[in-house]
C-alpha atoms as a PDB file:
ATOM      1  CA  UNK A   1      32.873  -0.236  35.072  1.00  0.00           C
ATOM      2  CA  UNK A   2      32.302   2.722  37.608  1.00  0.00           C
ATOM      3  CA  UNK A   3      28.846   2.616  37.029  1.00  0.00           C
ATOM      4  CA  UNK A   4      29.262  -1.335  38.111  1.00  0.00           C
ATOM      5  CA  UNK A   5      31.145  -0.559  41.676  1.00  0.00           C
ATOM      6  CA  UNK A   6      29.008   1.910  42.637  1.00  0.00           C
ATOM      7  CA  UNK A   7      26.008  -0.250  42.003  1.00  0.00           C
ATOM      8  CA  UNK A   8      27.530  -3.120  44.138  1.00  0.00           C
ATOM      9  CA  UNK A   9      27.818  -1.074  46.893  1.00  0.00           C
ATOM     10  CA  UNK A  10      24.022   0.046  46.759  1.00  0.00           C
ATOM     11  CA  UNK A  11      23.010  -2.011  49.716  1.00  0.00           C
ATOM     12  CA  UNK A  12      26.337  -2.499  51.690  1.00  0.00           C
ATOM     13  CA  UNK A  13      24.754  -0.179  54.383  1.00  0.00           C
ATOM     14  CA  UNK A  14      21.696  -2.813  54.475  1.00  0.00           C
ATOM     15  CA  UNK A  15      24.437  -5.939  55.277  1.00  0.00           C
ATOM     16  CA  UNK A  16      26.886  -3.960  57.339  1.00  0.00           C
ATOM     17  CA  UNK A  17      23.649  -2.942  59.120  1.00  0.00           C
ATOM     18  CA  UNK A  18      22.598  -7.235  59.541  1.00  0.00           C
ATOM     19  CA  UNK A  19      25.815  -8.276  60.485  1.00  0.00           C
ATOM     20  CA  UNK A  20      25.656  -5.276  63.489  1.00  0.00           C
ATOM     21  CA  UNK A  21      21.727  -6.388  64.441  1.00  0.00           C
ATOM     22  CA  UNK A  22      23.677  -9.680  64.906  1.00  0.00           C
ATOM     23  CA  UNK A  23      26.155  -8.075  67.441  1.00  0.00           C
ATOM     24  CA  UNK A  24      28.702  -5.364  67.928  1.00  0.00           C
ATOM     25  CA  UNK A  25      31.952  -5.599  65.735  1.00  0.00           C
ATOM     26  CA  UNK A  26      34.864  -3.759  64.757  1.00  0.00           C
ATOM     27  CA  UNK A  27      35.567  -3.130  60.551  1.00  0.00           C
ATOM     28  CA  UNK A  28      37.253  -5.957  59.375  1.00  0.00           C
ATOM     29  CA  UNK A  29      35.405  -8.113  61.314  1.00  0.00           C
ATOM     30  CA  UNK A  30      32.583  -7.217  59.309  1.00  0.00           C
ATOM     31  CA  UNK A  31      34.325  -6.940  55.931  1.00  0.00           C
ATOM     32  CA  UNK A  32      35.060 -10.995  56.863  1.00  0.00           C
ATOM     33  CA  UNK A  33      31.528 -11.429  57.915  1.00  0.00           C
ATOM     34  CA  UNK A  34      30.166  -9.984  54.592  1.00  0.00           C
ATOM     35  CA  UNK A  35      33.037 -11.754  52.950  1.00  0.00           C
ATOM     36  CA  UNK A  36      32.356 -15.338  54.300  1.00  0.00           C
ATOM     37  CA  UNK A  37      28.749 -14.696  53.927  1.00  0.00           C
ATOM     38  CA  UNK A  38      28.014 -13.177  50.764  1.00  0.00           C
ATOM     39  CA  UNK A  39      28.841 -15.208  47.340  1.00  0.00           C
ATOM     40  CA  UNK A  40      29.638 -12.664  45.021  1.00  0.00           C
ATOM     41  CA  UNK A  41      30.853  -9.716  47.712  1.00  0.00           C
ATOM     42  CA  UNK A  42      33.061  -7.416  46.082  1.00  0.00           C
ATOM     43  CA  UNK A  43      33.534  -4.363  48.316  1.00  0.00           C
ATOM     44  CA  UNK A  44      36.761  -3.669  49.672  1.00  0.00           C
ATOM     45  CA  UNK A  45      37.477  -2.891  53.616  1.00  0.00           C
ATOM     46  CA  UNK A  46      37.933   0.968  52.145  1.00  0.00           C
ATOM     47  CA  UNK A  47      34.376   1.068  51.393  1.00  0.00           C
ATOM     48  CA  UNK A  48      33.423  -0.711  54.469  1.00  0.00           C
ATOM     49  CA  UNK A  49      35.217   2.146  56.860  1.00  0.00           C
ATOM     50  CA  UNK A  50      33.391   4.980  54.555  1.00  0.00           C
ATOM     51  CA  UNK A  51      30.043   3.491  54.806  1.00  0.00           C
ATOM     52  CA  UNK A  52      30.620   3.031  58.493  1.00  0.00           C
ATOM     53  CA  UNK A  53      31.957   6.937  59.060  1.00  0.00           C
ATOM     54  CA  UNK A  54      28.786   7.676  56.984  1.00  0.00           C
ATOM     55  CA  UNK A  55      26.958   5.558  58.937  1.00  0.00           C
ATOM     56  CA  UNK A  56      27.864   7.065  62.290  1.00  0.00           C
ATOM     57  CA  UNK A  57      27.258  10.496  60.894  1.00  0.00           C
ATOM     58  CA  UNK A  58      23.701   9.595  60.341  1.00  0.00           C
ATOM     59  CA  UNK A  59      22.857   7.996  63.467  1.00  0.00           C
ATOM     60  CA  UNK A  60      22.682   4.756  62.455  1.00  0.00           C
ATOM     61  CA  UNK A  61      25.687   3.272  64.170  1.00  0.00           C
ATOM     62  CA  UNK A  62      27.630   4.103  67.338  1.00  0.00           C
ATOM     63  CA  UNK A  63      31.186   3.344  68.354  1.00  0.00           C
ATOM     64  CA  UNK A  64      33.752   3.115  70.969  1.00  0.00           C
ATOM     65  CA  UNK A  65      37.722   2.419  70.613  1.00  0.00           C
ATOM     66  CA  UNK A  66      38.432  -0.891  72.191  1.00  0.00           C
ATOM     67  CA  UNK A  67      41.682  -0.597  73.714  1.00  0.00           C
ATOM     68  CA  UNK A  68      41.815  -3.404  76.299  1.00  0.00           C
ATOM     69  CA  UNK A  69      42.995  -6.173  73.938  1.00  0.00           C
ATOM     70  CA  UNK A  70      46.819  -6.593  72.914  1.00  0.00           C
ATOM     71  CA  UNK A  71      47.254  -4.991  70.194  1.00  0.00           C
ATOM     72  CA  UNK A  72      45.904  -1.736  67.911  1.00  0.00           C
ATOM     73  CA  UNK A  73      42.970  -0.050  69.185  1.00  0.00           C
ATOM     74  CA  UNK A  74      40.176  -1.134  67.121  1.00  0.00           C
ATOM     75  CA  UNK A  75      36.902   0.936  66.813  1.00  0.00           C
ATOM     76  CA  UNK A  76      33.856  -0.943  67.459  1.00  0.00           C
ATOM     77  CA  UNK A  77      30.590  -0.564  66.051  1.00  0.00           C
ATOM     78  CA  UNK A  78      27.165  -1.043  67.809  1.00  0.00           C
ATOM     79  CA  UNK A  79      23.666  -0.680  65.553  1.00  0.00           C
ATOM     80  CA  UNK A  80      21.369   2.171  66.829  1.00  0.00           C
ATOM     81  CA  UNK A  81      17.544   2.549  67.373  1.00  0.00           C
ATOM     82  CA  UNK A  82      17.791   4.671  64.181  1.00  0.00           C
ATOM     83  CA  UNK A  83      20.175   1.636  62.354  1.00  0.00           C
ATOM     84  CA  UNK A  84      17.149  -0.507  62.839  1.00  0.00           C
ATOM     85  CA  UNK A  85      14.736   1.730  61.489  1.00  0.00           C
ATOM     86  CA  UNK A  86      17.160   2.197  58.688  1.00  0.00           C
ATOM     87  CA  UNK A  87      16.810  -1.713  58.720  1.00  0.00           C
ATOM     88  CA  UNK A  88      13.687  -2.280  58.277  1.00  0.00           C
ATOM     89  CA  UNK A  89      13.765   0.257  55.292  1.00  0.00           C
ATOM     90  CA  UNK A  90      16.234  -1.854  53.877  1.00  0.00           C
ATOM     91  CA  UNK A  91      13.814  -4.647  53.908  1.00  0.00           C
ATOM     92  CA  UNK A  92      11.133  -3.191  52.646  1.00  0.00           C
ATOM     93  CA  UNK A  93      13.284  -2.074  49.725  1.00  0.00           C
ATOM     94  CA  UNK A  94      14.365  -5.465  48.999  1.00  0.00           C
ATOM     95  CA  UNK A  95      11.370  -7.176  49.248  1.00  0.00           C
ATOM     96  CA  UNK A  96      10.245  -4.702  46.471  1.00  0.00           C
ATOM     97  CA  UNK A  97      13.162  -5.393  44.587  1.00  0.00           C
ATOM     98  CA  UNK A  98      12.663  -9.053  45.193  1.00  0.00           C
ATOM     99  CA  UNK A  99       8.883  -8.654  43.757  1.00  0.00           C
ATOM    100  CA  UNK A 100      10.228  -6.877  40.462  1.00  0.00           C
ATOM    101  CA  UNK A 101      12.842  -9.710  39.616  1.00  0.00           C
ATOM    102  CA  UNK A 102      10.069 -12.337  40.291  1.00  0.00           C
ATOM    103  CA  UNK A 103       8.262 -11.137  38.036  1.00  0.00           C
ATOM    104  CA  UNK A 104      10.458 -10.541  34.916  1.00  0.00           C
ATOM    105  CA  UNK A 105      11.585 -14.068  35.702  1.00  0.00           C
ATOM    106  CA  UNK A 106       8.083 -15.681  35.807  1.00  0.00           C
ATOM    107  CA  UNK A 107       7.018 -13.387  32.348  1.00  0.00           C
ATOM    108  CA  UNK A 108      10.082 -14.379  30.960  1.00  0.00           C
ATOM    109  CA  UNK A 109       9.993 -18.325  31.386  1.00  0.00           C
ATOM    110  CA  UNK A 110       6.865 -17.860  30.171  1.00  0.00           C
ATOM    111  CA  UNK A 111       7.572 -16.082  26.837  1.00  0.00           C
ATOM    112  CA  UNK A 112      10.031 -18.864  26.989  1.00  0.00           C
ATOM    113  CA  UNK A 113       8.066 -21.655  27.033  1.00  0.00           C
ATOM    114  CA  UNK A 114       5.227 -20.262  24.352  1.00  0.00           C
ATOM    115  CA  UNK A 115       8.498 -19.786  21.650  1.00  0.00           C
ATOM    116  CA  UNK A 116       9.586 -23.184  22.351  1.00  0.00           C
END
């Protein structure tokens, strides 16, 4: 099951990274983002903040504590030049990814169809 969680979170930098390039946003307004948008999205808001610190580390994201709204201070997250290059790695990756899966799909229904 480890093996499992870890492999979910294999491209939860590439969405938190889409739903920044969409606009700035604080953690668990992205964990709902990724949440509402993603069918079978797993990750919990723990993972979220740890791929964000990460993240940040790297250059990818930037942030600033919002503290003019009632309320906690919330930290709020902005993509970087470098998040979008990260981006458009991301892409690429998936699109590769993409290419693979078409393919075993197409041999398969094929194989499929000739035992049939």
């Amino acid at each position: 099951m480890p093996a499992k969680k870890r492999q979910q979170y294999r491209h939860l930098p590439a969405f938190i990274l889409l739903v920044l390039a969409q606009g700035e946003a604080h953690g668990g307004a992205i964990y709902s983002a990724l949440n509402d948008n993603l069918p079978l999205f797993q990750a919990d808001t723990g993972a979220i903040y740890r791929t964000l610190q990460q993240m940040e580390k790297e250059g990818a994201v930037t942030s600033v504590w919002n503290i003019t709204e009632s309320g906690p201070a919330r930290k709020i997250y902005r993509i970087t030049p470098a998040g979008w290059n990260k981006l458009d790695s991301w892409k690429h990756d998936i699109e590769l990814r993409r290419a693979n899966l078409n393919y075993f799909l197409t041999t398969y229904e094929k194989l499929k169809a000739q035992k049939d």
